[in-house]
Protein backbone atom coordinates (compact mmCIF):
# COMPACT_ATOMS: atom_id res chain seq x y z
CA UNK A 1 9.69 5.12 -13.05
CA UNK A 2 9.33 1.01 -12.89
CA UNK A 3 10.56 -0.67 -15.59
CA UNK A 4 8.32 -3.48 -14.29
CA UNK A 5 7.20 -5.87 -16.25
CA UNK A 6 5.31 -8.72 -14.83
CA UNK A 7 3.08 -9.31 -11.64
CA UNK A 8 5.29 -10.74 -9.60
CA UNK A 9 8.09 -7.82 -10.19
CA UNK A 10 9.56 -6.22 -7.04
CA UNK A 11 10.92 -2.94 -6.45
CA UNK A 12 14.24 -2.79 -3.19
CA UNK A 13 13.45 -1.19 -0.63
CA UNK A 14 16.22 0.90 1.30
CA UNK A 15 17.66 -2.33 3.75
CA UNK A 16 17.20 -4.68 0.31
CA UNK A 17 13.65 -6.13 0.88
CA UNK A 18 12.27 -6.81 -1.86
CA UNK A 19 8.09 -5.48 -2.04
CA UNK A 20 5.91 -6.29 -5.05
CA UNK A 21 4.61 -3.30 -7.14
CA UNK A 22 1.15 -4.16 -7.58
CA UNK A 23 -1.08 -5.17 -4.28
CA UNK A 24 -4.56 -5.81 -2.74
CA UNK A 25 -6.05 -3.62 -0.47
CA UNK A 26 -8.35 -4.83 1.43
CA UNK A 27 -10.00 -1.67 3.47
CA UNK A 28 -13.41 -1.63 4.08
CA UNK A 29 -13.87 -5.32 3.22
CA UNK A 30 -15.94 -7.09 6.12
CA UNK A 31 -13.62 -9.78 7.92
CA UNK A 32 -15.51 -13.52 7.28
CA UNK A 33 -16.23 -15.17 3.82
CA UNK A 34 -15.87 -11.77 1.70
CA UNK A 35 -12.12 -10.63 2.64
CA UNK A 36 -11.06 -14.35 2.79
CA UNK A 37 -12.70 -15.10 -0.96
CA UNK A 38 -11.16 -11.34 -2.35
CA UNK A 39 -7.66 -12.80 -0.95
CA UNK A 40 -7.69 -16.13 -1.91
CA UNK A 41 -9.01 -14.75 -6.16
CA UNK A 42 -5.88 -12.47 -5.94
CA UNK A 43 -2.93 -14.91 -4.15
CA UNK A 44 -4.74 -17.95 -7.27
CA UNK A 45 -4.26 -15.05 -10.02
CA UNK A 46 -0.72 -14.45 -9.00
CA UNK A 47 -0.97 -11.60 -6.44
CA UNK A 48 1.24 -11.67 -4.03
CA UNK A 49 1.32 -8.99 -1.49
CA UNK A 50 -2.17 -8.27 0.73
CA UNK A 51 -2.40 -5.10 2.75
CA UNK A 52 -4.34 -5.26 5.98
CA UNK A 53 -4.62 -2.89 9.19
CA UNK A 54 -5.84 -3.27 12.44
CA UNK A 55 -8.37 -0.45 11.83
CA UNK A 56 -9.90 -2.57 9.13
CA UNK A 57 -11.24 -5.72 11.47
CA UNK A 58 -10.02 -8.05 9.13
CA UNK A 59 -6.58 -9.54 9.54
CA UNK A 60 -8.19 -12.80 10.97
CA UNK A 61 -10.02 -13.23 7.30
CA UNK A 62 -6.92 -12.39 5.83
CA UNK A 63 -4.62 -14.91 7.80
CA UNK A 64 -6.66 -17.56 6.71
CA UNK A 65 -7.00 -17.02 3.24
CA UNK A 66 -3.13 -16.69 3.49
CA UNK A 67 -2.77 -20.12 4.97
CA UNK A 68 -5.65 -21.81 2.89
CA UNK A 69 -3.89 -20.39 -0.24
CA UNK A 70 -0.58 -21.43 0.93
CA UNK A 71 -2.31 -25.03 1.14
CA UNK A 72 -4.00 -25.08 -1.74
CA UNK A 73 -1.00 -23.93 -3.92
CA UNK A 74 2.15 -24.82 -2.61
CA UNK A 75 3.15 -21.12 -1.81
CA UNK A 76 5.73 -20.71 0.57
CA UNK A 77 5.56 -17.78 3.40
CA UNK A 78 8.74 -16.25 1.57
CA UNK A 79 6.49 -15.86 -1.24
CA UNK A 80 4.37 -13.73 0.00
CA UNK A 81 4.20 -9.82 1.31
CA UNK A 82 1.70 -8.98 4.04
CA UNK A 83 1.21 -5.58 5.53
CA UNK A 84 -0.65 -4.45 8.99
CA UNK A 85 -0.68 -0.94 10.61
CA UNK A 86 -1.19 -0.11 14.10
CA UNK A 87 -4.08 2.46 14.66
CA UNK A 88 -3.82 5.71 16.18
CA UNK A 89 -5.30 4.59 19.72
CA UNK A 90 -2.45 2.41 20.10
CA UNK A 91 0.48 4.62 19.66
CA UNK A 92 3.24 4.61 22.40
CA UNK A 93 6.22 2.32 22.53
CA UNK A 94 4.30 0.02 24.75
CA UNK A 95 0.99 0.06 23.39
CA UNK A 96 2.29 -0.51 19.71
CA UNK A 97 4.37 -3.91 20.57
CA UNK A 98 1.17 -5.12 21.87
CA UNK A 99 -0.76 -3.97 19.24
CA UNK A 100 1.90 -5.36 17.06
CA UNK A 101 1.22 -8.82 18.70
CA UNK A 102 -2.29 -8.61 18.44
CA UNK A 103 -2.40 -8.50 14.58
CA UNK A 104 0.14 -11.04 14.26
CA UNK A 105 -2.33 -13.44 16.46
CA UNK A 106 -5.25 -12.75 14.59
CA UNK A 107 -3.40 -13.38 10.93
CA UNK A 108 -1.38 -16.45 12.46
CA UNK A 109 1.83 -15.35 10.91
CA UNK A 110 5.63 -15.57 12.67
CA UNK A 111 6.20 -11.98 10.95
CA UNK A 112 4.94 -9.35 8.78
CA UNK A 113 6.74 -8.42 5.78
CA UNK A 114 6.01 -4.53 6.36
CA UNK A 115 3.98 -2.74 9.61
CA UNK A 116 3.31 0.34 9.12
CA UNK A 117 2.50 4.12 11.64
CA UNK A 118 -1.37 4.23 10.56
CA UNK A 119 -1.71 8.14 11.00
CA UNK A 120 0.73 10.70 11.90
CA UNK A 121 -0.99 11.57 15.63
CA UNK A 122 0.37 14.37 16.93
CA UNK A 123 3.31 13.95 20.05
CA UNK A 124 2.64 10.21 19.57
CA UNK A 125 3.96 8.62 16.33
CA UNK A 126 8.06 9.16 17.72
CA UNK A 127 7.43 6.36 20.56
CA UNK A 128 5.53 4.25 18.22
CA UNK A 129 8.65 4.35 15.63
CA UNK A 130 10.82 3.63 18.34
CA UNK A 131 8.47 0.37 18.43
CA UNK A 132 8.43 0.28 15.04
CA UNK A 133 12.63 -0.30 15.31
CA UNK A 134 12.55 -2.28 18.26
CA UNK A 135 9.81 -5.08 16.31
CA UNK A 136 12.31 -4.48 12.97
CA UNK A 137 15.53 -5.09 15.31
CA UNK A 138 14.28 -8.30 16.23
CA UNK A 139 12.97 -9.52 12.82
CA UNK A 140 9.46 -9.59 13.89
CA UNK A 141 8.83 -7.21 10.76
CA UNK A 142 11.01 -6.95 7.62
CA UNK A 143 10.51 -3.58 6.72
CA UNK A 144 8.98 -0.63 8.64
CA UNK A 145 7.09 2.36 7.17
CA UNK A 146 4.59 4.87 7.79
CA UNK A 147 1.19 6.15 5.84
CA UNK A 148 -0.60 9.62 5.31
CA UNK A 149 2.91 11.02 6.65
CA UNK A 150 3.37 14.97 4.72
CA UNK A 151 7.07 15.62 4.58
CA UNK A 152 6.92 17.77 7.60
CA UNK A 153 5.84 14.50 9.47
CA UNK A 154 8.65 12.56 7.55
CA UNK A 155 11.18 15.20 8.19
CA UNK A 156 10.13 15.53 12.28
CA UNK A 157 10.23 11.50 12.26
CA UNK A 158 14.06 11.17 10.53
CA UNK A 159 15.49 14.01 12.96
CA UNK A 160 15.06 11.05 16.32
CA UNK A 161 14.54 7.82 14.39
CA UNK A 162 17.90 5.38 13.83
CA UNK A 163 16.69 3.74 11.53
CA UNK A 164 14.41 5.35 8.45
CA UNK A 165 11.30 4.84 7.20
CA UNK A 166 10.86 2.68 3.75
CA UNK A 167 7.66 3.10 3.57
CA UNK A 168 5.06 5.55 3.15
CA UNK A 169 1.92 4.88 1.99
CA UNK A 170 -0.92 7.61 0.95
CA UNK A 171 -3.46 9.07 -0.89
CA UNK A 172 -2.83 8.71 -4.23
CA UNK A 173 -4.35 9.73 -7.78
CA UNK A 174 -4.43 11.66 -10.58
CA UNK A 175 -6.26 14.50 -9.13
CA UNK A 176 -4.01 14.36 -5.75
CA UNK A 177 -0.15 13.55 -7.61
CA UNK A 178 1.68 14.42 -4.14
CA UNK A 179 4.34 16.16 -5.94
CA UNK A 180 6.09 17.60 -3.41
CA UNK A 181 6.35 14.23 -1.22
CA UNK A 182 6.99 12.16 -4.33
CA UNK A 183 10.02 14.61 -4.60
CA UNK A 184 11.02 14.37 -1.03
CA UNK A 185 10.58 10.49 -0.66
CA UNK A 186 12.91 10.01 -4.30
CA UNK A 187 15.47 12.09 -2.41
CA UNK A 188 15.57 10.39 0.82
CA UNK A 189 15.09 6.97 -0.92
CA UNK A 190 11.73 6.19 0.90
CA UNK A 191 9.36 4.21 -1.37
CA UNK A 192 5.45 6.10 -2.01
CA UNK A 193 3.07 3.62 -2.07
CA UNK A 194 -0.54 4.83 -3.00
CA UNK A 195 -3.91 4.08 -1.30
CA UNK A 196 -7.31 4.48 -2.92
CA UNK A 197 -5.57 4.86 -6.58
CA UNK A 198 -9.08 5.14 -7.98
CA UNK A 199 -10.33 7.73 -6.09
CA UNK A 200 -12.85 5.31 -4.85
CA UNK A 201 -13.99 5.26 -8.19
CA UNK A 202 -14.66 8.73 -9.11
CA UNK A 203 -12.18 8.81 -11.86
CA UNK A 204 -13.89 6.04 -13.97
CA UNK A 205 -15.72 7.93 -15.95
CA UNK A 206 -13.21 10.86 -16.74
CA UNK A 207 -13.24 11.97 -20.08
CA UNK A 208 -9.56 12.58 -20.34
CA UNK A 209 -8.69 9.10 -18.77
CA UNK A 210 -11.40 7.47 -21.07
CA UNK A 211 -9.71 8.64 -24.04
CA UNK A 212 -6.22 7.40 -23.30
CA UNK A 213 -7.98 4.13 -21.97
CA UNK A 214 -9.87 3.38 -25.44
CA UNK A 215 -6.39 4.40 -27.14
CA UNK A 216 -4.18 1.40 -25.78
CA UNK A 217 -7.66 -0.66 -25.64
CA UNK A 218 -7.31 -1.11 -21.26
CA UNK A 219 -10.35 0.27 -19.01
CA UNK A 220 -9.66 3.68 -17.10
CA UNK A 221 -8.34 1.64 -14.09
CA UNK A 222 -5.63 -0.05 -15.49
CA UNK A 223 -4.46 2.89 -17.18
CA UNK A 224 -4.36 4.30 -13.95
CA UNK A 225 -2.07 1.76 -12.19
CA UNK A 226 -0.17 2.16 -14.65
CA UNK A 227 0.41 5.82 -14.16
CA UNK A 228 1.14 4.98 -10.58
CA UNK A 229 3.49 2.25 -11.71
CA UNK A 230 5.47 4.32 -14.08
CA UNK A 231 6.04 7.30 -11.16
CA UNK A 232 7.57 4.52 -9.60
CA UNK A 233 4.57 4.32 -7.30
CA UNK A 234 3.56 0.95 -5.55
CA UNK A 235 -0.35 0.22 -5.56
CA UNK A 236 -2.54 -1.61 -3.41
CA UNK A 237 -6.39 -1.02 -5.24
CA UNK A 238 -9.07 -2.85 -3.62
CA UNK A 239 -11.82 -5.26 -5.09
CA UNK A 240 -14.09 -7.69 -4.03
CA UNK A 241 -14.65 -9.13 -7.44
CA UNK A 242 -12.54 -11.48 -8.92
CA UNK A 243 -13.06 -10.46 -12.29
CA UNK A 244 -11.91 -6.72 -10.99
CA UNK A 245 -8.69 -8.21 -9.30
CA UNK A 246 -7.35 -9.97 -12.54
CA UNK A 247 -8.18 -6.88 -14.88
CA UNK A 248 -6.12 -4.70 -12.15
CA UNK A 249 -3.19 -7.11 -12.48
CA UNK A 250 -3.33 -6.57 -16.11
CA UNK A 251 -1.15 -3.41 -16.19
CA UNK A 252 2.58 -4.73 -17.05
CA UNK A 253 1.84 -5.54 -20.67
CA UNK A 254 1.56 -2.16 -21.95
CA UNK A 255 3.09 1.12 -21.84
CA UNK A 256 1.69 5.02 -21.31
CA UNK A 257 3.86 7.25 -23.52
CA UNK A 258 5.19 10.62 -21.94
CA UNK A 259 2.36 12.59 -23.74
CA UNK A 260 -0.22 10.28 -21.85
CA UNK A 261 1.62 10.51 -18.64
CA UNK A 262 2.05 14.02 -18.79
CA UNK A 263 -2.18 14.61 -19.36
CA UNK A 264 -3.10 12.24 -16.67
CA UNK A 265 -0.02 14.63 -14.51
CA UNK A 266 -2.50 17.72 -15.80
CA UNK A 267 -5.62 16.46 -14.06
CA UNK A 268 -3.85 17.38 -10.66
CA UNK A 269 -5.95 19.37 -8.05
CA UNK A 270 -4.53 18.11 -4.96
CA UNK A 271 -8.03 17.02 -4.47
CA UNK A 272 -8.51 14.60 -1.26
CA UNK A 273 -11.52 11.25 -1.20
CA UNK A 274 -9.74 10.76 2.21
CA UNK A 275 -9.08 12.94 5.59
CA UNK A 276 -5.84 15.47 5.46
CA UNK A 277 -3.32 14.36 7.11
CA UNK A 278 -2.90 17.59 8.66
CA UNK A 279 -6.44 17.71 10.28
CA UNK A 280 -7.96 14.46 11.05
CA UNK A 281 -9.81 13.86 14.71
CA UNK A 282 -9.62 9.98 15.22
């Protein structure tokens, strides 16, 4: 579990980089004023890591509420932790360097922080890690990672790749706990990273959640991130609304006791909101 105490706390990732525990996702938000406002409310209320893909059509909104926040509040590049992902179409060793390139033109950065394998496509996903190393080789990237990997993916990845993945980021919940990955990432040192953490909001009403929410006086989301954050699970929710994005940040200054962890761990029914990694067509 984290022992994490503040927003700006870090977790190490295998090679040492250093990746804040609490994120904004920004999936589904439409590039233009909306993504660049969501950004710019987190990076002023002390967020510091943004997670983008190429899927999501918004990395140019993202860049420049990155820059225009850097401006505005004397953040340094260092400072900050952005993450892209190169979409399925665009796996290969060649097509993934230029993919690569084409996010980093439309944020307007010198490197990302992590780039991550969006989808584990079949016969494909090897030559894109190999891409994945080359990018990480030259420090284009600082980390490297993968998302919606099973451990069978992981497993066929590690037997080829040189250099391991740190990263892999998923479907994550209390009705989906991924206990057999969690296990298997732990072991091999690989840090889980959730996406969707709310379920896309079909947990906020959950009697069981609501109960343990009233109890330490926090809403059913933050009581949520924090169960993420005390499996030692990074998390990335996603909000528009600036009031949402500071209440989601307020998750370090309290603590689920092992009772409450273990009933949130008893609403598991390895229940997807997203495709299955094992049967997706896009």
């Amino acid at each position: 579990m984290t022992t994490a105490k503040h927003l700006n706390d870090k977790v190490i990732l295998q090679n040492g980089v250093a990746m804040p525990w609490l994120g904004l996702g920004v999936f589904k938000v439409e590039d233009g004023s909306v993504v660049i406002q969501s950004v710019k409310d987190a990076i002023k209320n002390g967020y510091r890591s943004i997670d983008t893909a190429a899927i999501y059509d918004n990395e140019t909104g993202v860049g420049q509420a990155v820059r225009e926040s850097m401006a505005e509040h004397g953040i340094e590049r260092e400072d900050l932790f952005i993450t892209s992902k190169v979409w399925n179409a665009d796996l290969g060793y060649e097509s993934t360097l230029a993919a690569f390139e084409t996010s980093l033109n439309k944020l307007g950065l010198d490197y990302l922080d992590l780039y991550l394998i969006h989808w584990p496509v079949e016969g494909k996903y090897k030559d894109a890690w190999r891409a994945l190393e080359t990018l990480y080789k030259q420090g284009r990237v600082k980390a490297i990672g993968v998302s919606n990997f099973h451990v069978h993916h992981l497993q066929d990845l590690m037997k080829d790749a040189e250099i391991m993945p740190m990263v892999d980021q998923v479907e994550y919940h209390p009705m989906l706990a991924q206990n057999e990955l969690r296990a298997f990432t732990r072991e091999h040192n690989i840090q889980l990273e959730a996406w969707s953490p709310l379920m896309q909001g079909q947990l906020l009403d959950h009697p069981v959640l609501g109960d343990i929410a009233a109890k330490h006086g926090k809403s059913v989301a933050q009581v949520i991130l924090r169960w993420d954050l005390q499996n030692g699970v990074v998390t990335i929710p996603k909000s528009i609304k600036e009031s949402r994005i500071i209440e989601n940040a307020h998750v370090f200054d309290f603590e689920l006791s092992s009772d409450d962890m273990a009933a949130i761990d008893a609403l598991n029914e390895d229940r997807r909101v997203g495709p299955d990694p094992d049967n997706f067509d896009f």
